[in-house]
N, C-alpha and C. Protein backbone atom coordinates (compact mmCIF):
# COMPACT_ATOMS: atom_id res chain seq x y z
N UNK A 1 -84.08 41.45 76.73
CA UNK A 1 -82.77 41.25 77.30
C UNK A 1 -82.94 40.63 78.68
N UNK A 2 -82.27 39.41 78.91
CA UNK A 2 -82.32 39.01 80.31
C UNK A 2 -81.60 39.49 81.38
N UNK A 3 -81.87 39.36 82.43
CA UNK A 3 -81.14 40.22 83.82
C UNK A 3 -79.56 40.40 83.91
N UNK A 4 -79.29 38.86 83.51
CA UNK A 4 -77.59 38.86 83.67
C UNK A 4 -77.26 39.49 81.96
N UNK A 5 -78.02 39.58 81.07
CA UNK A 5 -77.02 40.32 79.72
C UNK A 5 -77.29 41.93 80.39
N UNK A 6 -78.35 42.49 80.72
CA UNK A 6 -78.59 43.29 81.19
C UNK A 6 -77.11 43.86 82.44
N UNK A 7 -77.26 43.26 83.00
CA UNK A 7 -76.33 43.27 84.20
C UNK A 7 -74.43 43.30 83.52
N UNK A 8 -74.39 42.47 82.35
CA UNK A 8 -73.34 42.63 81.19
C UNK A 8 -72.76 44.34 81.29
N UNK A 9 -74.52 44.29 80.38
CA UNK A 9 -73.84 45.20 79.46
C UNK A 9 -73.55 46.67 80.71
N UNK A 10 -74.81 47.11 81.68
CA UNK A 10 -74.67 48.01 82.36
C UNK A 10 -72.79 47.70 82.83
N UNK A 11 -72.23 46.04 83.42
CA UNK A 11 -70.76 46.54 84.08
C UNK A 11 -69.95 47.07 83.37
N UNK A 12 -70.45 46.57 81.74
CA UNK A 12 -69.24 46.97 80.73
C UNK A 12 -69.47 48.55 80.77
N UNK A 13 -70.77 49.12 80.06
CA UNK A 13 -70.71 50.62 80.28
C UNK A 13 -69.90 51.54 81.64
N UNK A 14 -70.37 51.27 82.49
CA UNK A 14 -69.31 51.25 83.80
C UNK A 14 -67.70 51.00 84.35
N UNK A 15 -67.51 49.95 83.33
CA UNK A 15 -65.90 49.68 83.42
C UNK A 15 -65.32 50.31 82.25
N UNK A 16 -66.02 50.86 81.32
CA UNK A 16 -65.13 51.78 80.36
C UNK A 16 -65.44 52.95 80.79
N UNK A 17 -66.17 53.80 81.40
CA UNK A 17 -66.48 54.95 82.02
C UNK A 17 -65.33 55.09 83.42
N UNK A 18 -65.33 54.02 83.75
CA UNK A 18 -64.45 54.09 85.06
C UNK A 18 -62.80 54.02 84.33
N UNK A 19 -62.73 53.33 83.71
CA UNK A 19 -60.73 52.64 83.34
C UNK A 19 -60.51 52.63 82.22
N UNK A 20 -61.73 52.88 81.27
CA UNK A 20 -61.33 53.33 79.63
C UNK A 20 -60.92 55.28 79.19
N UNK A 21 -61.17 55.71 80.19
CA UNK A 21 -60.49 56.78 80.11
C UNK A 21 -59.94 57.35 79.30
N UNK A 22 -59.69 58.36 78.35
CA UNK A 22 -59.07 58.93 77.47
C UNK A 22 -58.02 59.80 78.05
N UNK A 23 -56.97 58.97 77.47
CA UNK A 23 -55.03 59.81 78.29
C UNK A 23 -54.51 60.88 76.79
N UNK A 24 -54.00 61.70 77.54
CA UNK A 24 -53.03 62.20 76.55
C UNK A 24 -52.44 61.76 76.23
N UNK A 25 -52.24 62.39 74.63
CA UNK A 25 -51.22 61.05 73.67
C UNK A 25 -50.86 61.88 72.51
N UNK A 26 -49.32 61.35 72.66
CA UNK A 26 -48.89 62.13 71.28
C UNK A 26 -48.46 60.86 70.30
N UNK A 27 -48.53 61.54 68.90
CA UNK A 27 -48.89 61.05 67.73
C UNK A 27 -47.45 61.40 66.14
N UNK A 28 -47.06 60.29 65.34
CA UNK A 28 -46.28 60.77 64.33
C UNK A 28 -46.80 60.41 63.15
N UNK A 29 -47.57 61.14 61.80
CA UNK A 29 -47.37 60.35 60.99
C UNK A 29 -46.29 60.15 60.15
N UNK A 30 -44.73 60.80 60.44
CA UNK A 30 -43.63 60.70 60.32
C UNK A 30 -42.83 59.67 60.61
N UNK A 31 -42.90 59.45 62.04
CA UNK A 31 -42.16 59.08 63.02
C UNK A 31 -42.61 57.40 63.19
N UNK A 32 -41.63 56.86 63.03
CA UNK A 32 -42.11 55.52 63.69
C UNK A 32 -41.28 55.02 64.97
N UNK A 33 -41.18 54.17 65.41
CA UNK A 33 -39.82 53.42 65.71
C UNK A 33 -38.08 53.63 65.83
N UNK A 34 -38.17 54.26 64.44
CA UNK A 34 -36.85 54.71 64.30
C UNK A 34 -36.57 56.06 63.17
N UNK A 35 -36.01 56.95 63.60
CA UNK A 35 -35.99 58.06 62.98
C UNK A 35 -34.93 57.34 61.40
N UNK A 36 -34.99 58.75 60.75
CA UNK A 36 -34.26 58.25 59.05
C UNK A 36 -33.25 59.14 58.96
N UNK A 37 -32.82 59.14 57.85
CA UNK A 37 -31.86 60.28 57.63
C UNK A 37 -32.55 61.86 56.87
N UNK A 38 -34.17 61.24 56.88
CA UNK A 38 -34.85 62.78 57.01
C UNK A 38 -34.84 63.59 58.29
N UNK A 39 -35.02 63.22 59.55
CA UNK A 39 -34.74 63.38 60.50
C UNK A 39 -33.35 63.83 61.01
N UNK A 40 -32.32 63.12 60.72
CA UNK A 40 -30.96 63.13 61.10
C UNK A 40 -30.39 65.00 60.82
N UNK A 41 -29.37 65.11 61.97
CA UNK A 41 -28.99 66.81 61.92
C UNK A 41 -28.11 66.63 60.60
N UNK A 42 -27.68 67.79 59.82
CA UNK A 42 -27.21 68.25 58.84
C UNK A 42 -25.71 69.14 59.36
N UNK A 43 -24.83 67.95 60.16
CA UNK A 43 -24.01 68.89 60.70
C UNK A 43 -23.30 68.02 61.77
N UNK A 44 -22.18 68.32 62.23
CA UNK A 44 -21.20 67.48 63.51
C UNK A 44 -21.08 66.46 62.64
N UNK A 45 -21.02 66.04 61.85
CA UNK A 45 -20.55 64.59 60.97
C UNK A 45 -21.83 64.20 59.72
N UNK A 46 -22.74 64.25 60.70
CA UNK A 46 -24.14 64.19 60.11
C UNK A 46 -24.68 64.57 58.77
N UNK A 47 -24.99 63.86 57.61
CA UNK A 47 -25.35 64.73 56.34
C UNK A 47 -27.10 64.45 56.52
N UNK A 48 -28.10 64.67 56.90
CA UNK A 48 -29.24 64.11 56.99
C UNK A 48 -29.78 65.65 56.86
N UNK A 49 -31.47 65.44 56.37
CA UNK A 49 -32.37 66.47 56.18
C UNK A 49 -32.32 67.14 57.02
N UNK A 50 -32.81 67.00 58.32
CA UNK A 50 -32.46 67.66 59.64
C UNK A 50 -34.12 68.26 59.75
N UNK A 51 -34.75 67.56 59.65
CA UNK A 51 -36.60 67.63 59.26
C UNK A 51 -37.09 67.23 60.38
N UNK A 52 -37.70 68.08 61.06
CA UNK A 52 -38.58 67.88 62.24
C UNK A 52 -40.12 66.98 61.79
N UNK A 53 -40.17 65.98 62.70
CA UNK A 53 -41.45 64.86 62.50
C UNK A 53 -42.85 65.80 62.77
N UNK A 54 -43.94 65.25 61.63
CA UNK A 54 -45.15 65.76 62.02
C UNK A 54 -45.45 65.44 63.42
N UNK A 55 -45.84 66.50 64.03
CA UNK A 55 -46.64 65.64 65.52
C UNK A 55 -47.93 66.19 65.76
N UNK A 56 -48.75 65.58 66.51
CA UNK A 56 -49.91 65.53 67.19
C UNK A 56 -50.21 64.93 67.90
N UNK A 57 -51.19 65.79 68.52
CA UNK A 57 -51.68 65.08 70.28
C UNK A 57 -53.03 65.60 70.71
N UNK A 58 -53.82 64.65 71.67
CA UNK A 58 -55.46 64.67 72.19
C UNK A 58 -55.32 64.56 73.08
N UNK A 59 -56.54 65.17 73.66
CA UNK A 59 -57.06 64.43 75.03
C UNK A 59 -56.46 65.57 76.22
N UNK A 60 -55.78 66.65 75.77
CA UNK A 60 -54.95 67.50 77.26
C UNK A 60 -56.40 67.33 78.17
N UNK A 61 -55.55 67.90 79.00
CA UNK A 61 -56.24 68.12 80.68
C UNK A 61 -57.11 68.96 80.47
N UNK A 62 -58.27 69.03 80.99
CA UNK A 62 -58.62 70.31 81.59
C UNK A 62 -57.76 71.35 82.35
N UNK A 63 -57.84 72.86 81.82
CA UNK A 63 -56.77 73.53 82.29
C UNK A 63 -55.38 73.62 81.72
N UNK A 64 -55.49 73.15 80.78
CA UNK A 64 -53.91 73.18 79.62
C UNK A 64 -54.15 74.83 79.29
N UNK A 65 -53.53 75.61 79.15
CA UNK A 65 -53.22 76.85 78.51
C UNK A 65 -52.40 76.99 77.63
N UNK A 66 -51.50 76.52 77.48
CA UNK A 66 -50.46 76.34 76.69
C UNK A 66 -49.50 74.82 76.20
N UNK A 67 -49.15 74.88 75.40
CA UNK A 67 -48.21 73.23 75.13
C UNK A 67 -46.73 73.82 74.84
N UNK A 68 -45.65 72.28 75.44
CA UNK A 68 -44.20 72.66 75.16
C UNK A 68 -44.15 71.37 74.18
N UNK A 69 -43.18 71.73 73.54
CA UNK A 69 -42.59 70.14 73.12
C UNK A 69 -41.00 70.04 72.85
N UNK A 70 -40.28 68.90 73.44
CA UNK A 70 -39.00 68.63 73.66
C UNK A 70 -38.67 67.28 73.04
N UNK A 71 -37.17 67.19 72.64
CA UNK A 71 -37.00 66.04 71.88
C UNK A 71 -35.50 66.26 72.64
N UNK A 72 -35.31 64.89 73.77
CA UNK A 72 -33.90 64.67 74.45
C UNK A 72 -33.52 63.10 73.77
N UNK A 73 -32.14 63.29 74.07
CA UNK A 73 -31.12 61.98 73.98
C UNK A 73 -30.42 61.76 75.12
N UNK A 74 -30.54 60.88 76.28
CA UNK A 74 -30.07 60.72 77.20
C UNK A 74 -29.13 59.44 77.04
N UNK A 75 -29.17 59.31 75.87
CA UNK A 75 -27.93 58.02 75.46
C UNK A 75 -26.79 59.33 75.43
N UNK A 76 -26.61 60.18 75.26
CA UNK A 76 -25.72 60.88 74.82
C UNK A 76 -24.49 61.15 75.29
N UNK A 77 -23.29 60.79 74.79
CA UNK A 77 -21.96 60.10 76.01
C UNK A 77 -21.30 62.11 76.27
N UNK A 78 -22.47 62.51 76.93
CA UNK A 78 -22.38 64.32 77.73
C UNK A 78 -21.38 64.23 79.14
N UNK A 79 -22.68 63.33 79.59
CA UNK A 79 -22.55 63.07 80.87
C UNK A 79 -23.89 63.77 81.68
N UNK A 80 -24.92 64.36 80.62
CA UNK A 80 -25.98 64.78 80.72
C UNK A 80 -27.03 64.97 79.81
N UNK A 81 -26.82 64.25 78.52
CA UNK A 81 -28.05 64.25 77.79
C UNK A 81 -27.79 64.82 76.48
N UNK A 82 -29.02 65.32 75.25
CA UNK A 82 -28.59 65.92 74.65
C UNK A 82 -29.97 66.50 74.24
N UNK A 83 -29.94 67.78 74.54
CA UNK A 83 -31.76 68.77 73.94
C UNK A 83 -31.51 69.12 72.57
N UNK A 84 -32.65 68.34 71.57
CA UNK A 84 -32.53 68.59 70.29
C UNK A 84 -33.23 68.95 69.73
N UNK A 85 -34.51 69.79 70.64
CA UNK A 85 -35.42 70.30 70.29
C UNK A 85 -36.00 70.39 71.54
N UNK A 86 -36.88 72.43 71.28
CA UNK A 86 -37.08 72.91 72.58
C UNK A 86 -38.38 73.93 72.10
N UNK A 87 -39.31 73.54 72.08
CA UNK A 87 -40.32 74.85 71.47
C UNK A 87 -41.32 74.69 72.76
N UNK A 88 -41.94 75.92 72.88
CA UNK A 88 -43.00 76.36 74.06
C UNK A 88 -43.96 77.73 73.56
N UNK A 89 -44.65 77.65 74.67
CA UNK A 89 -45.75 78.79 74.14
C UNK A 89 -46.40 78.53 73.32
N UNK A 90 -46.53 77.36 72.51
CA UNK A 90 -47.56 76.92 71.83
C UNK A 90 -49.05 76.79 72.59
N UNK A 91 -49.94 78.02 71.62
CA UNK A 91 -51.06 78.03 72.21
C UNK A 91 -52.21 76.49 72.83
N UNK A 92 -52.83 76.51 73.31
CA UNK A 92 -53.79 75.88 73.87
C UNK A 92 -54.87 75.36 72.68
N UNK A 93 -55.14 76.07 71.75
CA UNK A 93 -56.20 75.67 70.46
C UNK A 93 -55.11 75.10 69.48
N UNK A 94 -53.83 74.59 69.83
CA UNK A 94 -53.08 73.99 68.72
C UNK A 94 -52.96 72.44 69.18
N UNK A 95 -53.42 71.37 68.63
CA UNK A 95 -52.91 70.03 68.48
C UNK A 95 -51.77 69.68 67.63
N UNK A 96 -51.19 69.91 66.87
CA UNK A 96 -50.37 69.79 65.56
C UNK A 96 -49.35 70.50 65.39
N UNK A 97 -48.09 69.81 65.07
CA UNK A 97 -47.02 70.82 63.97
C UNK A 97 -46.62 70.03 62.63
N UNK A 98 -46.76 70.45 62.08
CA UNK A 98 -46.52 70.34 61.05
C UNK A 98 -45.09 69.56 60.61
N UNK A 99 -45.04 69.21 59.19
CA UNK A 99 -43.39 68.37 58.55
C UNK A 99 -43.13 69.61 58.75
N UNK A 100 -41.67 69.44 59.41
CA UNK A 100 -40.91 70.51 59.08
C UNK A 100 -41.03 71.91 59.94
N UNK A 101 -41.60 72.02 61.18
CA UNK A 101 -42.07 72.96 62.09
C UNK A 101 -40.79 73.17 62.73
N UNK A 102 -39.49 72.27 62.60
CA UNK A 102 -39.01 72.73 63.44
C UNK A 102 -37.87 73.53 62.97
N UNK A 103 -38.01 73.99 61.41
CA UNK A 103 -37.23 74.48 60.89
C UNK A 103 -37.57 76.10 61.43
N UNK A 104 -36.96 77.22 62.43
CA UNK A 104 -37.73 78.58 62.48
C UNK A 104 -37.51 79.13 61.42
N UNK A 105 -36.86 79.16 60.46
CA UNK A 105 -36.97 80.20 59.22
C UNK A 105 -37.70 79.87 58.53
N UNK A 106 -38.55 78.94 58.34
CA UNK A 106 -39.72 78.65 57.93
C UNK A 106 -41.04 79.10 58.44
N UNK A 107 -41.13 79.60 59.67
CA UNK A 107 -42.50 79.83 60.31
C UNK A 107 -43.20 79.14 60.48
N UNK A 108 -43.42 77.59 60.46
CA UNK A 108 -44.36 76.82 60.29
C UNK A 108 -45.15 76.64 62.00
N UNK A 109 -44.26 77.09 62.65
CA UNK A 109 -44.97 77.05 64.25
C UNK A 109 -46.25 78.18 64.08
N UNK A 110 -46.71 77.97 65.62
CA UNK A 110 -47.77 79.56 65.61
C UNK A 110 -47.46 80.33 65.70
N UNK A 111 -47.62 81.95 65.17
CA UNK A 111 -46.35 82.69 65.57
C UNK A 111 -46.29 83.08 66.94
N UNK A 112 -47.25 82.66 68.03
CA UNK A 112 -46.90 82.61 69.77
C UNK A 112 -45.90 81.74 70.28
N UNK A 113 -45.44 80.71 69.46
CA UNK A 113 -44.80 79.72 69.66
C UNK A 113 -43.20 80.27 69.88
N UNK A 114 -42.01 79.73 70.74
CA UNK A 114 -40.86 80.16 70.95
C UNK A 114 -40.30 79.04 70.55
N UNK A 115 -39.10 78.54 69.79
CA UNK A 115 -38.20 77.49 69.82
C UNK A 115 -37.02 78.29 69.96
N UNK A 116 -36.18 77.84 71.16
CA UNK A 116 -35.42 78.30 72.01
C UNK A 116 -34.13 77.45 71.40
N UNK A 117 -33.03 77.50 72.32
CA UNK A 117 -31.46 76.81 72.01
C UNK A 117 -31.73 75.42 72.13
N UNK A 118 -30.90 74.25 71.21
CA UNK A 118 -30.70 73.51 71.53
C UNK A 118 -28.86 72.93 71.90
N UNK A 119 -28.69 72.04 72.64
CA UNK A 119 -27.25 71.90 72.54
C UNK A 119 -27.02 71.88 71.65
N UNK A 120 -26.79 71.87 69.95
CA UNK A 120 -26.38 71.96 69.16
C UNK A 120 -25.58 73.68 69.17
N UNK A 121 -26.36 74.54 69.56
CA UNK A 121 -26.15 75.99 70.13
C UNK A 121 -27.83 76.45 69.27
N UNK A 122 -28.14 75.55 68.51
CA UNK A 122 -29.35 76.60 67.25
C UNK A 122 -30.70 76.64 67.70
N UNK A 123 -31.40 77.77 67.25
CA UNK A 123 -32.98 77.79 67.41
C UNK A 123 -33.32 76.96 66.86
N UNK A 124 -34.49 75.92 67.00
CA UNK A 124 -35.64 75.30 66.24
C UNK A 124 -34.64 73.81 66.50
N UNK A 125 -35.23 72.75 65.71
CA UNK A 125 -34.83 71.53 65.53
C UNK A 125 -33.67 71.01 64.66
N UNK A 126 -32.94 69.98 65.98
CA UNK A 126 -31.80 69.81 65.19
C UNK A 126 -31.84 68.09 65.23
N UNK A 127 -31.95 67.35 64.45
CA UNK A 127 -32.16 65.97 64.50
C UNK A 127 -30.74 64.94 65.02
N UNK A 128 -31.19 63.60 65.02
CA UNK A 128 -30.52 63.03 65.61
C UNK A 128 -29.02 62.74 64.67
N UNK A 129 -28.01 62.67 66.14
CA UNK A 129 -26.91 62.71 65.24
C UNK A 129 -25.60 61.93 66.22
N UNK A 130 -25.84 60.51 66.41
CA UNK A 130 -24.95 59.87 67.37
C UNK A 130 -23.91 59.42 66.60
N UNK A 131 -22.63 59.28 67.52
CA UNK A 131 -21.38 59.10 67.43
C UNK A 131 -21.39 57.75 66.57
N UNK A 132 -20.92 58.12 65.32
CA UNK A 132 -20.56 56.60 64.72
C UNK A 132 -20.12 55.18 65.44
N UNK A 133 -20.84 53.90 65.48
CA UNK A 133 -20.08 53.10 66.38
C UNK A 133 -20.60 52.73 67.54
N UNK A 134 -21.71 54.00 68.36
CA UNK A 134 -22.13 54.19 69.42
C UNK A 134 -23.36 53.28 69.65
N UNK A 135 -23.75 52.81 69.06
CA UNK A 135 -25.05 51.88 69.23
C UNK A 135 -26.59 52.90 68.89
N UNK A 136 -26.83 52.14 69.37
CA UNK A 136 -28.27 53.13 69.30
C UNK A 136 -29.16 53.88 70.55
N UNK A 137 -29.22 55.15 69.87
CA UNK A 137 -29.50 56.34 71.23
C UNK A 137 -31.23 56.47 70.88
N UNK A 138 -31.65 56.61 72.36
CA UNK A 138 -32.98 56.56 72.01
C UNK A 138 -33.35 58.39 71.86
N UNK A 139 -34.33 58.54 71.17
CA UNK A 139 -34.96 59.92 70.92
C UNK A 139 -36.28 60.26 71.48
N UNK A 140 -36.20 61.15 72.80
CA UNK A 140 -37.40 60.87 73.34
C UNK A 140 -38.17 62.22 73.21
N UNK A 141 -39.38 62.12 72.13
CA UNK A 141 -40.32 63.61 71.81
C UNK A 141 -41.64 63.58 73.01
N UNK A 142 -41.29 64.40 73.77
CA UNK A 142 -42.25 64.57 74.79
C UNK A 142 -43.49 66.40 74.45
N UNK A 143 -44.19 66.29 74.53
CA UNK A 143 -45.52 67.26 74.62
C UNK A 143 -46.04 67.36 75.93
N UNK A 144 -45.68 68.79 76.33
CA UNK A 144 -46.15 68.92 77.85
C UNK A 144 -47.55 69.72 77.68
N UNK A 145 -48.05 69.72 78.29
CA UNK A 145 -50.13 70.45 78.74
C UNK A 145 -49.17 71.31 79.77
N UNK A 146 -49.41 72.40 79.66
CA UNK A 146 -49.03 73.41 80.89
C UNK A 146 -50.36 74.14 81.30
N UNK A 147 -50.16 74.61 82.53
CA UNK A 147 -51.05 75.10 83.56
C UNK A 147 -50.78 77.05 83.17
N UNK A 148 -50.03 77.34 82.56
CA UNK A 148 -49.81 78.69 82.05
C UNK A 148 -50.10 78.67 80.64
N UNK A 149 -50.29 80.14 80.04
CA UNK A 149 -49.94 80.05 78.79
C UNK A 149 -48.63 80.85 78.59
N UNK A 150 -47.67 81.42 79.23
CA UNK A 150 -46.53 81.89 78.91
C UNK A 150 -45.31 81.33 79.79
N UNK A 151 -44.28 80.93 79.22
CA UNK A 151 -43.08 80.23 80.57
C UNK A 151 -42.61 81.41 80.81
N UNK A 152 -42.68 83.02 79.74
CA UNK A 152 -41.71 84.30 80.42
C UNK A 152 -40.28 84.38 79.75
N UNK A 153 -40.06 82.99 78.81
CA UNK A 153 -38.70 82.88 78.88
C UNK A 153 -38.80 82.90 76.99
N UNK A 154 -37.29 83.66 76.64
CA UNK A 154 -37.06 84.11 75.54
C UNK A 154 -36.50 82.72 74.75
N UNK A 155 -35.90 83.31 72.87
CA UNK A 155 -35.44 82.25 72.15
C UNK A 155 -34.09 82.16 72.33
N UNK A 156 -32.91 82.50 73.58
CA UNK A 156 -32.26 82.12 73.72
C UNK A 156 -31.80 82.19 75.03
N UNK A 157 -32.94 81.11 75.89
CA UNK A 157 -32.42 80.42 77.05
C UNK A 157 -32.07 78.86 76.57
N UNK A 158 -31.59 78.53 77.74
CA UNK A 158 -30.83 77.42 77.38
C UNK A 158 -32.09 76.13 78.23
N UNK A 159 -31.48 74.70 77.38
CA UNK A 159 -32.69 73.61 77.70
C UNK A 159 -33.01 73.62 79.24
N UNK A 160 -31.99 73.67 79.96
CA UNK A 160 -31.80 73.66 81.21
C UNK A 160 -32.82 74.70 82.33
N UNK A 161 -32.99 75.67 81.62
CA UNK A 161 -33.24 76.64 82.25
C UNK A 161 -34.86 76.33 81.53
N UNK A 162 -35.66 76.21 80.44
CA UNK A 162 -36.78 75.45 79.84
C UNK A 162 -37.49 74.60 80.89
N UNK A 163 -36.23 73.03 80.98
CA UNK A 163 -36.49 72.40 81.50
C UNK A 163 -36.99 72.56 82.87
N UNK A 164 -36.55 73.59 83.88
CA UNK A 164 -37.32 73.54 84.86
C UNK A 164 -38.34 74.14 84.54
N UNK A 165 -38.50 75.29 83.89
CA UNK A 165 -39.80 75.91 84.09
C UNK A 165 -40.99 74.91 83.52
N UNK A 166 -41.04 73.98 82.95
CA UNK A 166 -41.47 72.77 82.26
C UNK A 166 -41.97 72.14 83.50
N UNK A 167 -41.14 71.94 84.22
CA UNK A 167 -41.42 70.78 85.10
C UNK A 167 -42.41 71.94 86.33
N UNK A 168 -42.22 73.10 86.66
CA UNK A 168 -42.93 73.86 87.37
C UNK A 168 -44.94 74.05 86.74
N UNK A 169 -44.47 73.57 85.39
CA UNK A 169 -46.03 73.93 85.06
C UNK A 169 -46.64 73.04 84.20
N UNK A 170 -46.05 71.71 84.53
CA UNK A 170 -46.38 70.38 83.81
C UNK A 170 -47.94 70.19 84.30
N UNK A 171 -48.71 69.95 83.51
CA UNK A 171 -50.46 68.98 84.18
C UNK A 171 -50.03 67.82 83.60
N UNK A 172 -49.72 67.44 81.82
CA UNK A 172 -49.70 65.91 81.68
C UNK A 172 -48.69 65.78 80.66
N UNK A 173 -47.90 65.17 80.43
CA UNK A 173 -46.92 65.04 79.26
C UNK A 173 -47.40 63.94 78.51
N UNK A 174 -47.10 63.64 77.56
CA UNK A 174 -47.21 62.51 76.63
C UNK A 174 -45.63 62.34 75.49
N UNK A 175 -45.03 60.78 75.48
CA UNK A 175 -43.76 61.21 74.54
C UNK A 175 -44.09 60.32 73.32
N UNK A 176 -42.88 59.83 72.64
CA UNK A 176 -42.98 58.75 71.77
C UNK A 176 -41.26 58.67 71.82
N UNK A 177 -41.08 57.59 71.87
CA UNK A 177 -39.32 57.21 71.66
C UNK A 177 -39.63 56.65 69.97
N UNK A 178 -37.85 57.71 69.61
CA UNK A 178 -37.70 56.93 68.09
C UNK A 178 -36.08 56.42 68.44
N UNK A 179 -35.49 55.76 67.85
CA UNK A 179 -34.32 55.17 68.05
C UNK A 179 -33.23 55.34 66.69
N UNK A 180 -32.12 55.99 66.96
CA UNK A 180 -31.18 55.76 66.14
C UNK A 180 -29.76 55.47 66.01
N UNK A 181 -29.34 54.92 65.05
CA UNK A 181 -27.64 55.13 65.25
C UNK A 181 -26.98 55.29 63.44
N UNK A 182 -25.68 55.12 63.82
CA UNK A 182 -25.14 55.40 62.63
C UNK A 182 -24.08 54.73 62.70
């Protein structure tokens, strides 16, 4: 090997060690682009499955203890959004939920896991469900790495009250936007 391939290859080893970095990242093999009417709530107008997307995610922080995961609509003509999914306390040795995790009478979470209220008023996952006409609302599924493993907080606080404690013990989030309308 001559000096300058030499000299190559050592910057390349070096510039992926330095800026190739491995980020947290969440994952659907459900989910693409745009949610379906498997996804869609079963309710307010809505006839859809009301089926929570497989998810997964790599790479947390050092120091994750626990994972949240949230699914907002800030297209949502509230005047503040819309929480359509709210689960936490998901242990630290879990990457994954499963099709359909966000159904709670199913159990498919861990049973450490909490899915709390969503504005809809219900525990567990309630899929997307915009105003006929309205264009298209984006769906944003975020996975938080927390610095605790317990937020303290029961299955019927409200997103609001989630949401801060979320933001008090965030290390790294990762989302995926799906998009829908009707």
């Amino acid at each position: 090997m001559t000096k300058a391939n030499l000299i190559f290859v050592l910057s390349l080893i070096f510039s992926t060690a330095l800026f190739g970095q491995k980020t947290f990242t969440l994952s659907s093999k459900d989910l693409g682009g745009q949610s379906t009417k498997t996804q869609e709530f079963n309710g307010f107008g809505c006839s859809g499955e009301n089926q929570s997307p497989q998810l997964s995610w790599k790479n947390a922080p050092e120091g994750t203890k626990s994972f949240a995961i949230t699914m907002y609509d800030p297209d949502a003509p509230t005047g503040s959004g819309f929480w359509h999914w709210v689960v936490f306390d998901i242990p630290a040795n879990t990457n994954e939920l499963v099709t359909g995790a966000g159904n709670a009478k199913l159990n498919l979470t861990p049973k450490e896991a909490i899915q709390s209220l969503t504005d809809y008023g219900i525990k567990g996952f309630g899929g997307p469900c915009p105003p006929e006409g309205h264009g298209f609302h984006q769906y944003i599924i975020t996975v938080y790495a927390l610095k605790t493993d317990k937020l303290g907080l029961n299955d019927s606080i409200n997103p609001a009250i989630v949401g801060f404690n979320l933001w008090n013990q965030t290390l790294a989030k990762a989302s995926i936007v799906a998009y829908y309308r009707r």
